[in-house]
Protein backbone atom coordinates (compact mmCIF):
# COMPACT_ATOMS: atom_id res chain seq x y z
CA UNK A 1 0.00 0.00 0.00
CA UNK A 2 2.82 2.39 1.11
CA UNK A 3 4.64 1.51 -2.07
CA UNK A 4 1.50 2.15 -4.43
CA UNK A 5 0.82 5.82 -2.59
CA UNK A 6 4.77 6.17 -3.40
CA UNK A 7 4.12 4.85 -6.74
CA UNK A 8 1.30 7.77 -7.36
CA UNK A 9 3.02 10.44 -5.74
CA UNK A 10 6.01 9.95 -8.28
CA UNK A 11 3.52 9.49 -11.48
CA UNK A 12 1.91 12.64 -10.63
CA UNK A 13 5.09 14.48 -9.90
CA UNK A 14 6.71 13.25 -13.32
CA UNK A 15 3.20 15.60 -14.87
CA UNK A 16 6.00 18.73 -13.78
CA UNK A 17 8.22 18.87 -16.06
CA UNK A 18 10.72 21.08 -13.40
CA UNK A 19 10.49 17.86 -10.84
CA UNK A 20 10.13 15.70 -14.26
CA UNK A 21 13.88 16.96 -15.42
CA UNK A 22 15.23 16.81 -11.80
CA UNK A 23 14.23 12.88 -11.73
CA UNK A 24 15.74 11.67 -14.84
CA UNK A 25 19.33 13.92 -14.40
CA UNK A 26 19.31 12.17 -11.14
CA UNK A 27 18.46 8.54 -12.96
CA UNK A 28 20.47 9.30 -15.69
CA UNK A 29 23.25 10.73 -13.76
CA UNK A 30 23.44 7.42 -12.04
CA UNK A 31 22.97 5.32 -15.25
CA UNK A 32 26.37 7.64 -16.46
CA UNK A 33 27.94 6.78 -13.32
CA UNK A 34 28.24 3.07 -13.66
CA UNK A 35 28.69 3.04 -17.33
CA UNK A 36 31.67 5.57 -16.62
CA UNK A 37 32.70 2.98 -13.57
CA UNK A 38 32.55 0.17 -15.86
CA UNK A 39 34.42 1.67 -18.48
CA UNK A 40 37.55 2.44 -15.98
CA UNK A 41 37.77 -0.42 -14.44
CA UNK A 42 37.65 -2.42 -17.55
CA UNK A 43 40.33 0.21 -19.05
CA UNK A 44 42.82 0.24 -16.06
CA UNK A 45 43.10 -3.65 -16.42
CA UNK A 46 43.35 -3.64 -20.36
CA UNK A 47 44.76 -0.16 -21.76
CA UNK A 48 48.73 0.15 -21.29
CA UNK A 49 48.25 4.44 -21.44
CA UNK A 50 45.23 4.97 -19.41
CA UNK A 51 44.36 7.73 -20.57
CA UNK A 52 40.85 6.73 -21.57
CA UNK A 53 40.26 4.95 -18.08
CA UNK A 54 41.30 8.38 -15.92
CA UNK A 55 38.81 10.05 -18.51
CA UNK A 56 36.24 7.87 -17.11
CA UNK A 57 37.06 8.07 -13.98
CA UNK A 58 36.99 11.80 -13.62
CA UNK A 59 33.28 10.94 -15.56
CA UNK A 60 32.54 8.98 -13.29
CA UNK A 61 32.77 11.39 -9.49
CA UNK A 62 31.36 13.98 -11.58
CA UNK A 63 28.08 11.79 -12.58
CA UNK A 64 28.23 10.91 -9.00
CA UNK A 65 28.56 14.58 -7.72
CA UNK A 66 25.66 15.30 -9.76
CA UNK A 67 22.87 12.79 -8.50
CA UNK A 68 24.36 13.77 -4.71
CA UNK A 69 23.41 17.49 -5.49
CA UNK A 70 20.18 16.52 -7.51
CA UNK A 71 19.06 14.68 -4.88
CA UNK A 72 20.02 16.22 -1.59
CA UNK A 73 20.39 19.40 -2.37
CA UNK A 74 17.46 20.75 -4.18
CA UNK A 75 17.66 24.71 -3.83
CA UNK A 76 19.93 24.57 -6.91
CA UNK A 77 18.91 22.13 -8.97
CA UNK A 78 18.70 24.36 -12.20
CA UNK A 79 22.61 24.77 -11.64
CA UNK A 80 23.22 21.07 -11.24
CA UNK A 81 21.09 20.75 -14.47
CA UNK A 82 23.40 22.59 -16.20
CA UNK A 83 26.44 21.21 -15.20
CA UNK A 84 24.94 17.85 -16.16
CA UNK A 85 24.62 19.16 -19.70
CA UNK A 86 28.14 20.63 -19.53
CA UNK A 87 29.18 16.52 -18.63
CA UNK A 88 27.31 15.45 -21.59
CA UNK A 89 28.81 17.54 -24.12
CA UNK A 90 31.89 16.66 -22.46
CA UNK A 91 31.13 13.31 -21.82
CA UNK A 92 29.78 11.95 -25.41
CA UNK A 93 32.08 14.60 -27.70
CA UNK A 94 34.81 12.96 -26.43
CA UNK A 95 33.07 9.44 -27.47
CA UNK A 96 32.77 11.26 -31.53
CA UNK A 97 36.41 11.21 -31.31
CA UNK A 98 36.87 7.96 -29.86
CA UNK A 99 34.69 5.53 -31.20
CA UNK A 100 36.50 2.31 -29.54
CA UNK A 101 38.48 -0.14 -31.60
CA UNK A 102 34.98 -1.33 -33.46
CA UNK A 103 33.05 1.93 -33.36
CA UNK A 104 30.86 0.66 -30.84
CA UNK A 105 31.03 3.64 -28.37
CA UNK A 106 29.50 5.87 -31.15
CA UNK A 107 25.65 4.02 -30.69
CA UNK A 108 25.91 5.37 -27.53
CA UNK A 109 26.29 8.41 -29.23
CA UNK A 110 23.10 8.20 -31.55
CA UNK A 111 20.94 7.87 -27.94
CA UNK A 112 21.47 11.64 -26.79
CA UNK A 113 19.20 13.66 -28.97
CA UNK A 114 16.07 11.39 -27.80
CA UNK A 115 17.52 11.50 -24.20
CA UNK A 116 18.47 15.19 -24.20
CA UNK A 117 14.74 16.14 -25.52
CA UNK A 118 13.38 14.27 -22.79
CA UNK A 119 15.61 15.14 -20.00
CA UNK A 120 15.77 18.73 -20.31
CA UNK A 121 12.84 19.78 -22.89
CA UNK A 122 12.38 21.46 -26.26
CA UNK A 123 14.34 24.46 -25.86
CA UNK A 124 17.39 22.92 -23.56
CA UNK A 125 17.27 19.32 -25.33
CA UNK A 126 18.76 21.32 -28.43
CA UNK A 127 21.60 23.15 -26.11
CA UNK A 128 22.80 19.27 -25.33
CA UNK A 129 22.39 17.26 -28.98
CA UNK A 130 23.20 20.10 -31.22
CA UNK A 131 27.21 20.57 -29.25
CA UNK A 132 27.23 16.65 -29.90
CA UNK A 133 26.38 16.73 -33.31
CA UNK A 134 28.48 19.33 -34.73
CA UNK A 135 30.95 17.33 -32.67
CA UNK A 136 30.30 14.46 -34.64
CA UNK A 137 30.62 16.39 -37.81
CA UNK A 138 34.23 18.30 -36.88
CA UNK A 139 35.35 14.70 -36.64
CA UNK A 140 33.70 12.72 -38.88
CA UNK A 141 34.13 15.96 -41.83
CA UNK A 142 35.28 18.90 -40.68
CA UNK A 143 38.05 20.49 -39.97
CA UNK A 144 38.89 18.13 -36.99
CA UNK A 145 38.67 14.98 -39.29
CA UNK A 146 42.83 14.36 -39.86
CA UNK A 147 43.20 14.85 -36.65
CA UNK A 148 41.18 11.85 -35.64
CA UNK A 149 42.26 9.75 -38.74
CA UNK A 150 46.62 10.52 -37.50
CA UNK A 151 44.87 9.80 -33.58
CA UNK A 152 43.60 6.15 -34.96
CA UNK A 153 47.10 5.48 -37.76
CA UNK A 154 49.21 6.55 -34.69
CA UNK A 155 47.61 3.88 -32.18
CA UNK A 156 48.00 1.14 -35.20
CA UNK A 157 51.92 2.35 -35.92
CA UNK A 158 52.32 2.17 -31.84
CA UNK A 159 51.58 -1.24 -31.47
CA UNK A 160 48.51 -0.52 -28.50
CA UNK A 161 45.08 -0.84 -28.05
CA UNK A 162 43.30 1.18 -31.23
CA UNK A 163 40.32 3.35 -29.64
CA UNK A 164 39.79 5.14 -32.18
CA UNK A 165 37.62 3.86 -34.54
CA UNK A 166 38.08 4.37 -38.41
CA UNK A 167 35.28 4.66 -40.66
CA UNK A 168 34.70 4.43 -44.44
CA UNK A 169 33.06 7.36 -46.01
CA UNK A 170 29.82 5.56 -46.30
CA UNK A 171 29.82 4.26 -42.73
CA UNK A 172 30.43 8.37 -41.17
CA UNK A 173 27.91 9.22 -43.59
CA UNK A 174 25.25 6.65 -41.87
CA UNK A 175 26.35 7.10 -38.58
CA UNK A 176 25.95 11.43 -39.20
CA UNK A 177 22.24 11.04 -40.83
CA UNK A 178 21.42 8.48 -37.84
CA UNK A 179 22.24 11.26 -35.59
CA UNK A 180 20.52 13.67 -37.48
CA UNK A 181 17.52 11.59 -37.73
CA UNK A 182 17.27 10.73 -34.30
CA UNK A 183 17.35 13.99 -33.04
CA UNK A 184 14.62 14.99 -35.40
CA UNK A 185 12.46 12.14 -33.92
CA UNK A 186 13.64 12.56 -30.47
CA UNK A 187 11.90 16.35 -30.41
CA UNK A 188 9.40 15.28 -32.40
CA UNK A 189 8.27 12.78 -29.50
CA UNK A 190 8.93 15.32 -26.79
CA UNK A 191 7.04 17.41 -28.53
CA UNK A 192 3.92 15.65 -28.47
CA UNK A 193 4.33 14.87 -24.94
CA UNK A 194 4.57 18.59 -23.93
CA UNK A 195 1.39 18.98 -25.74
CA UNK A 196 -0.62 16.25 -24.49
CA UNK A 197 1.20 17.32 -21.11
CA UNK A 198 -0.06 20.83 -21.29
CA UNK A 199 -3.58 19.96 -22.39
CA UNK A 200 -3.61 17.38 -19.40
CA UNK A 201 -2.46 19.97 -17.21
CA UNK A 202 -5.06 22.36 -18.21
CA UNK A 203 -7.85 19.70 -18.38
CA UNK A 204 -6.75 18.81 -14.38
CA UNK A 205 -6.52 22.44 -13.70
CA UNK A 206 -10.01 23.12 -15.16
CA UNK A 207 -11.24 20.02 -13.15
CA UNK A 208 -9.92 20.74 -9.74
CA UNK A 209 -11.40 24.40 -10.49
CA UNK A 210 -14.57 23.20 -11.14
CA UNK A 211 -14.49 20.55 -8.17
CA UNK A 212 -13.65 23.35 -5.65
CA UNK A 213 -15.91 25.98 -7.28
CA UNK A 214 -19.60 26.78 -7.95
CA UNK A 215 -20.17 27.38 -11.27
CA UNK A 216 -22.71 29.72 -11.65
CA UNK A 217 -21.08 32.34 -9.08
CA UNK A 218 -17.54 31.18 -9.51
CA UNK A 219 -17.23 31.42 -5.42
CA UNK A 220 -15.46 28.50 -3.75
CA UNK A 221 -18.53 25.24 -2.97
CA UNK A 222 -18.95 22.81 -0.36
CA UNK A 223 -15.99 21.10 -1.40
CA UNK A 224 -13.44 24.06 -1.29
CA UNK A 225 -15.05 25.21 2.20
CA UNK A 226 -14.62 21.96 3.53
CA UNK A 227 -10.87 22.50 2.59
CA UNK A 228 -10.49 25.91 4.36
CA UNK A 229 -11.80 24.36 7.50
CA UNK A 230 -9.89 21.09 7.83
CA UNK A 231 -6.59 24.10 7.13
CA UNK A 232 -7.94 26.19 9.66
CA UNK A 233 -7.46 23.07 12.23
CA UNK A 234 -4.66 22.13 11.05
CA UNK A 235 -2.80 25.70 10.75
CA UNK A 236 -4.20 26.51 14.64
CA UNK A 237 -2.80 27.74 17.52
CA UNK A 238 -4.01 28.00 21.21
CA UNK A 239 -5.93 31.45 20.59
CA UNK A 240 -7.66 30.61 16.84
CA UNK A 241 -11.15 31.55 16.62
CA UNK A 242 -13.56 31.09 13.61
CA UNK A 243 -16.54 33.59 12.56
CA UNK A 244 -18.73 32.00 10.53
CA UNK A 245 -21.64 34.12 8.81
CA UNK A 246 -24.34 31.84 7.38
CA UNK A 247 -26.25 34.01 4.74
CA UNK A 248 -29.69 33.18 3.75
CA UNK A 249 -31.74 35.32 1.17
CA UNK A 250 -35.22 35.64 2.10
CA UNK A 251 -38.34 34.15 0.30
CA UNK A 252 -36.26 33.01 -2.51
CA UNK A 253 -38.50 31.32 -4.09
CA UNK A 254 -41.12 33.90 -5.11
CA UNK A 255 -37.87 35.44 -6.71
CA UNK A 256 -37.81 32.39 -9.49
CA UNK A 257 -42.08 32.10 -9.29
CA UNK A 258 -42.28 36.19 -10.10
CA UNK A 259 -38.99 36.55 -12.13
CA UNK A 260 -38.09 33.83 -13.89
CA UNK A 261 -35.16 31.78 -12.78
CA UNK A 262 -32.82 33.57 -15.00
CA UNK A 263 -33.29 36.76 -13.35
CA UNK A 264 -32.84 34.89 -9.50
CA UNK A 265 -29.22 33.64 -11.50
CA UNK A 266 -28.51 37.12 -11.59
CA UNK A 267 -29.86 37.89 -7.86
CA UNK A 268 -27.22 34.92 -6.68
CA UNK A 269 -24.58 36.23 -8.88
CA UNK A 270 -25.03 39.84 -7.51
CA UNK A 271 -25.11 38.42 -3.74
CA UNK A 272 -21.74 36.58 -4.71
CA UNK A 273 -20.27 39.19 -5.98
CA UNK A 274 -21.26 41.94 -2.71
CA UNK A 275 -20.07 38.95 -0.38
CA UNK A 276 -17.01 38.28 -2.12
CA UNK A 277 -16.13 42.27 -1.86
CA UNK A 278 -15.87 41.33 2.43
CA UNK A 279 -11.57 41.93 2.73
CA UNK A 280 -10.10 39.06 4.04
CA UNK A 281 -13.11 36.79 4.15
CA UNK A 282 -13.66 33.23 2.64
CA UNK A 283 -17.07 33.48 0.83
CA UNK A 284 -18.36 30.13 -0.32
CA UNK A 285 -21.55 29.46 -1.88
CA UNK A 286 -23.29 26.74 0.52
CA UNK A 287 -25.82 25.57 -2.12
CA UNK A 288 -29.14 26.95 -3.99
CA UNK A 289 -29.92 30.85 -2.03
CA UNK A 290 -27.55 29.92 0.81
CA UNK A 291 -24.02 31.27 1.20
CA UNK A 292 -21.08 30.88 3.92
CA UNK A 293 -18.65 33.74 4.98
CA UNK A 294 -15.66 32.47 6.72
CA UNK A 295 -13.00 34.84 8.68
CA UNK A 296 -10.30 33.68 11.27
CA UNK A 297 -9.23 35.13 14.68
CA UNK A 298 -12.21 37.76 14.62
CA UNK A 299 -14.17 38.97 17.79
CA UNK A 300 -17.86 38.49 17.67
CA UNK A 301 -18.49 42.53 17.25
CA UNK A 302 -16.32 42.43 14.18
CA UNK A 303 -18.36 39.55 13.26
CA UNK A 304 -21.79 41.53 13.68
CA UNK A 305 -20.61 44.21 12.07
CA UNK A 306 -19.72 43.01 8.97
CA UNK A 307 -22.82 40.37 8.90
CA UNK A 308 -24.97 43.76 9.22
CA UNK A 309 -22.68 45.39 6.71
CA UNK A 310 -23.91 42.63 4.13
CA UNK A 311 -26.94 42.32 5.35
CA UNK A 312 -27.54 46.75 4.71
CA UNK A 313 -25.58 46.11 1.04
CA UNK A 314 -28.12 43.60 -0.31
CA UNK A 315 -31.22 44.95 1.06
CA UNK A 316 -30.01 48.65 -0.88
CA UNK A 317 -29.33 46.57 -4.29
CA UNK A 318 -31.30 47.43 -7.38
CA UNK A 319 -31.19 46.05 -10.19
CA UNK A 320 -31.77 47.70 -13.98
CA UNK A 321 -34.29 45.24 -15.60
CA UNK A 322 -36.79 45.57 -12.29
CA UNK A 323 -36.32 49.09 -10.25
CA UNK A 324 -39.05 48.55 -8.28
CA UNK A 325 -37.66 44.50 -7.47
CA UNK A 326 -36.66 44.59 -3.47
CA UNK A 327 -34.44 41.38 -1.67
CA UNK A 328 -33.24 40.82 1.84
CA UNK A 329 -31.12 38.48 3.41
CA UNK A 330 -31.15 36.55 7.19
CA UNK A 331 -27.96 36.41 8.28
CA UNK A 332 -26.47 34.12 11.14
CA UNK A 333 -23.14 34.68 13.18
CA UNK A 334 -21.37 32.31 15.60
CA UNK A 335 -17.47 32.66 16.84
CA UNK A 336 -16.26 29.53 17.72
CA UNK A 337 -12.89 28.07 19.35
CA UNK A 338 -10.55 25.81 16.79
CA UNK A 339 -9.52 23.26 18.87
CA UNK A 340 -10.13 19.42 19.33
CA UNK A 341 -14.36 19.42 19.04
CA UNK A 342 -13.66 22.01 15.99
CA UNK A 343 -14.90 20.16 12.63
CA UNK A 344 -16.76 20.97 9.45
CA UNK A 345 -20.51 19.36 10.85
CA UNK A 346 -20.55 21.89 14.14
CA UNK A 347 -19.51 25.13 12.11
CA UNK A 348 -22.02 24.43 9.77
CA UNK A 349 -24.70 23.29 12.34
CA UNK A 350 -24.19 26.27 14.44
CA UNK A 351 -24.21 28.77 11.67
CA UNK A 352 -27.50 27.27 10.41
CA UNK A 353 -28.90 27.68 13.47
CA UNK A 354 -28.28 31.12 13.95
CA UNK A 355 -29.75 31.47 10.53
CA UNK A 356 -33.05 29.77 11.66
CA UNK A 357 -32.86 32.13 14.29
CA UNK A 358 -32.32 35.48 11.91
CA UNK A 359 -35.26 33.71 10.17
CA UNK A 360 -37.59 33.57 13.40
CA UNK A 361 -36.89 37.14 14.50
CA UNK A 362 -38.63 38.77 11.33
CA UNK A 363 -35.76 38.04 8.32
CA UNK A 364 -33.85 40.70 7.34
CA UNK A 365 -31.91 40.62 10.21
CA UNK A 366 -28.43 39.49 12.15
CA UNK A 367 -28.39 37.37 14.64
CA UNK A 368 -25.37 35.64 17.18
CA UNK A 369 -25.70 32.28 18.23
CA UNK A 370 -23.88 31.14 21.32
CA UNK A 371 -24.92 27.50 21.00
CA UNK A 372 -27.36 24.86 20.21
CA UNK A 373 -30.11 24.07 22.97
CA UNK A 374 -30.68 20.86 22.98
């Protein structure tokens, strides 16, 4: 179970593409390591000069370096980014020249433009495989190409291990355009990830909106409110206090009988929009003519006032398409302790009831509750 949340918590991170990047230089940074660990050891028992094993060794604590700071050390991990694509320019122009005895070393070569694209994006991928390519073509072409054809006659006349590879005219010529290619497909692929990535993103973006919103208002729902109070408990201190305002508008339903329910759409939507003018309150539209006004830490005359405030505001709205039209609002107040009985249920219950009680004492009206008889 543990393992699955882990699981989910990693997918969903991955849907960044700053945490995406961080994750596969780390990876990737260890993939380089062992490769580079493998490759030295393997050199230090076999090449007489060394030269290519203390290359990979110095590869190697640098690819280690890298997923250390990646990992632990996250406050800079657009710098360690960068030094990671500074290793593999480094790292794989020095394998264009190289090539091993058989060429081998240069199909690791033909990976990077797919794994730079993917690694650092379409903008940065091109700062990583374009370096290696025109690498690959100083060598292979131009104007570094006798200097790599004396580097692999030299090891031949010296009697030692050849690493560097020599290649037919044909065979650089296949090798350049399967670079070439592969970097074409490699940002093709990336970039239809970052578009399906970005339309996901603003599909989940639109959804979580829409779960934590109402959508006729735009204020935040049931859902969202629900949110600011399990916060509120968890962000508390000894002194915390809630006001809760539970806003009611009065005889509603003659409003969509008279009027047409278009017109009550426009009532709500006005009442939203006065109630979300309250500074430093959370408004929240409770459901159907009902509303919620949250603030923290505020005395119960603070409280009043502004329920009365709201209450004056909506009873002196007009409106163009009816002058003569006329709405009130029952508003209930309770100030409550956040501490261990605190929980979404009593707010609510205890706001409603000093609606009911607002509604008893002639609508149109504020009204305190101190607590449910029972």
């Amino acid at each position: 179970m543990k393992f699955k949340q882990f699981f989910n918590k990693a997918t969903d991170g991955l849907l960044n593409d700053d945490f995406r990047q961080s994750f596969l230089v780390a990876v990737l940074s260890a993939i380089l390591a062992v490769i580079s660990a493998v490759a030295a050891v393997t050199h230090f028992l076999k090449d007489p000069q060394k030269m290519f094993a203390i290359l990979m060794t110095a590869a190697f604590v640098f690819a280690v370096l890298i997923f250390l700071l990646t990992v632990f050390v996250n406050k800079y991990h657009l710098i360690w980014r960068r030094l990671f694509m500074g290793l593999i320019i480094l790292y794989f122009g020095y394998l264009c020249y190289d090539g091993g005895p058989d060429g081998f070393l240069h199909l690791w070569v033909l990976l990077i433009p797919a794994f730079s694209f993917i690694t650092f994006g379409l903008k940065e991928g091109f700062v990583t495989a374009v370096p290696v390519f025109l690498t690959m073509i100083a060598f292979f072409w131009w104007p570094l190409a006798d200097f790599r054809k004396y580097a692999a006659q030299q090891a031949v006349f010296d009697m030692v291990d050849n690493q560097v590879a020599t290649f037919s005219v044909n065979m650089r010529l296949r090798i350049t355009l399967l670079y070439f290619v592969s970097m074409f497909l490699g940002y093709f692929a990336e970039l239809v990830r970052h578009v399906a990535a970005k339309r996901l993103r603003s599909f989940t973006e639109s959804f979580k909106y829409a779960s934590m919103h109402d959508s006729l208002t735009g204020l935040a729902n049931q859902n969202y409110l629900a949110k600011f109070l399990d916060e509120t408990y968890q962000n508390r201190n000894l002194n915390t206090t809630l006001g809760c305002l539970f806003v009611d508008v009065d005889c509603f339903k003659n409003v969509n009988d008279t009027y047409g329910h278009l017109f009550g759409n426009v009532v709500l939507m006005r009442i939203g929009e006065l109630l979300s003018q309250q500074e430093g309150a959370f408004v929240c539209r409770w459901g159907g003519d009902e509303f919620v006004v949250c603030l923290t830490d505020v005395k119960e005359e603070k409280l009043m006032e502004m329920g009365e405030k709201i209450r004056a505001s909506v009873s002196a709205c007009t409106f163009k398409d009816y002058p003569k039209f006329h709405i009130t609002v029952s508003v209930g107040a309770v100030v409550l302790p956040v501490d261990e009985t605190f929980n979404f249920d009593h707010v609510l219950d205890l706001a409603d009831y000093a609606n009911r009680m607002a509604k008893n004492n002639g609508k149109d009206n504020v009204s305190l509750a101190k607590k449910i008889p029972h």
